[in-house]
C-alpha atoms as a PDB file:
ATOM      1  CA  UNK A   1       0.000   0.000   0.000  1.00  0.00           C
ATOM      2  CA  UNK A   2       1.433   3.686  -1.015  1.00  0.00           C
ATOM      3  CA  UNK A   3       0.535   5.731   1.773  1.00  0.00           C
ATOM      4  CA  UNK A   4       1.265   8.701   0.028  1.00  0.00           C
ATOM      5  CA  UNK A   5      -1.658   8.346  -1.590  1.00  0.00           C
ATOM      6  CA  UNK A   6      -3.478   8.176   1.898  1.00  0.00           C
ATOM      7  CA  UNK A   7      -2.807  11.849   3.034  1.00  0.00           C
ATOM      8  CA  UNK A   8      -3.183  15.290   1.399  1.00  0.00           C
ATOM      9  CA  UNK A   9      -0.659  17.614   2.134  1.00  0.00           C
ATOM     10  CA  UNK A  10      -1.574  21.489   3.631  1.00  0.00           C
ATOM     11  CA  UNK A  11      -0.956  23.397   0.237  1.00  0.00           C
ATOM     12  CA  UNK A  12      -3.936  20.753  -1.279  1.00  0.00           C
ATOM     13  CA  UNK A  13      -6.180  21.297   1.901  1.00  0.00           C
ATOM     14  CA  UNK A  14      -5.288  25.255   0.869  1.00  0.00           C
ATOM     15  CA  UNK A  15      -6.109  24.793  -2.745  1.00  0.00           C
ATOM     16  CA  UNK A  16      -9.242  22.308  -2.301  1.00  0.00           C
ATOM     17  CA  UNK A  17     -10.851  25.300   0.237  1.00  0.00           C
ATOM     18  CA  UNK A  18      -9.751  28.431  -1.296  1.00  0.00           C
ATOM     19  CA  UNK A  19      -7.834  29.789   1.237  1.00  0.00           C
ATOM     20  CA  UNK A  20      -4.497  31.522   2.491  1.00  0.00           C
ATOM     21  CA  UNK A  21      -1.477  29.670   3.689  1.00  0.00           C
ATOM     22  CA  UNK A  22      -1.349  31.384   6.968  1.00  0.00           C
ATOM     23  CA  UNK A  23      -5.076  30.160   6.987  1.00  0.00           C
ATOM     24  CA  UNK A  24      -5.188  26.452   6.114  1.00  0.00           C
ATOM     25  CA  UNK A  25      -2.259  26.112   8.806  1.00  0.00           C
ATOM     26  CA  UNK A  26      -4.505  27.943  11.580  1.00  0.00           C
ATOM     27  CA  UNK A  27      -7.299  25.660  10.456  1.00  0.00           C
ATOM     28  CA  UNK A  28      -5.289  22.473  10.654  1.00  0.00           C
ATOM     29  CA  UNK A  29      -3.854  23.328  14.190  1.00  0.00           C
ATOM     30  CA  UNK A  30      -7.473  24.014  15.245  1.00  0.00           C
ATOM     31  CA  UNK A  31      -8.231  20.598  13.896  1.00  0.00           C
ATOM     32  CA  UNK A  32      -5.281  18.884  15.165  1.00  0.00           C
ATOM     33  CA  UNK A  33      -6.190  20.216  18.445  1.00  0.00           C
ATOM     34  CA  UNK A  34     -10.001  19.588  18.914  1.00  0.00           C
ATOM     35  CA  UNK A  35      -9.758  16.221  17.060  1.00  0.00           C
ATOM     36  CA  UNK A  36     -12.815  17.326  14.710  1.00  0.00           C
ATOM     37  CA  UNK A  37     -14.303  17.421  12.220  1.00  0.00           C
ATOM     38  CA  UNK A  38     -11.636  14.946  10.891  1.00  0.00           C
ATOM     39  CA  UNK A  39      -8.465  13.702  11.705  1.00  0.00           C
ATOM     40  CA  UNK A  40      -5.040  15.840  11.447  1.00  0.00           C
ATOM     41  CA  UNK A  41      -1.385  13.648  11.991  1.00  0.00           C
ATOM     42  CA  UNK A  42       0.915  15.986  13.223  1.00  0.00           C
ATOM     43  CA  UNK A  43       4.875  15.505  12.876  1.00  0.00           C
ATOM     44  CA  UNK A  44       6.907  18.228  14.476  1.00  0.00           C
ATOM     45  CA  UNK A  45       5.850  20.763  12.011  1.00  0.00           C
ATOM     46  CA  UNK A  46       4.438  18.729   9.150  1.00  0.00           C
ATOM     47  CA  UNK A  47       0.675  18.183   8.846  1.00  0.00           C
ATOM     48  CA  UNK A  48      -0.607  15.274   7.088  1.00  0.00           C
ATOM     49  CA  UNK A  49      -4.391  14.907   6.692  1.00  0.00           C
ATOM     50  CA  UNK A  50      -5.826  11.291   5.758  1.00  0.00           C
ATOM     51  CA  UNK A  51      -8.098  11.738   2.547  1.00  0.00           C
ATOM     52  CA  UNK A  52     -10.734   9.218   3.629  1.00  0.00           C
ATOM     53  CA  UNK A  53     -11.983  11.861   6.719  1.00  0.00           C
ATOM     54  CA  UNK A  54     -11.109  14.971   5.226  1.00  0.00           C
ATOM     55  CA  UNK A  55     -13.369  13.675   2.004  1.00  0.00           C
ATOM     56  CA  UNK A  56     -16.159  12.563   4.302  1.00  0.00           C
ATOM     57  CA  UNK A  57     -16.384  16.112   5.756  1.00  0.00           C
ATOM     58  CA  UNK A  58     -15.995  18.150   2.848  1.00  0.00           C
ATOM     59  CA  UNK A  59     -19.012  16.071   1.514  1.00  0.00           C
ATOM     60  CA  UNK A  60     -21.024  16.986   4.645  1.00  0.00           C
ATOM     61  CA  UNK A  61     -20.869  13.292   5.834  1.00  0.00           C
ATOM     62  CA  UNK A  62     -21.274  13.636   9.643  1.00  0.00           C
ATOM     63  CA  UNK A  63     -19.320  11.023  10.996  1.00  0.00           C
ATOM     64  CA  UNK A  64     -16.259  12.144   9.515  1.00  0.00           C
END
């Protein structure tokens, strides 16, 4: 399995939502933090965000 494929990077988060840099990383710390609406993986400084969740919210899904 290529987990690259499993995660979407901030700057795709930023492009998917149409927003700022300094945004999308506020958002994902938020995120990261509360646990919700989907999950966040958090390495030092890098953010990783598993597609299967993140797609499941953006679709209004509620059990992201």
């Amino acid at each position: 399995m290529n987990n690259i494929n499993m995660v979407y990077s901030p700057k795709e988060i930023q492009k998917m939502l149409g927003i700022g840099k300094e945004s999308v990383y506020e958002f994902l710390e938020e995120v990261y933090k509360n646990k919700k609406p989907f999950m966040v993986i958090k390495i030092g400084k890098l953010y990783k965000i598993p597609k299967e969740p993140f797609n499941r919210w953006l679709n209004g899904e509620t059990n992201a």
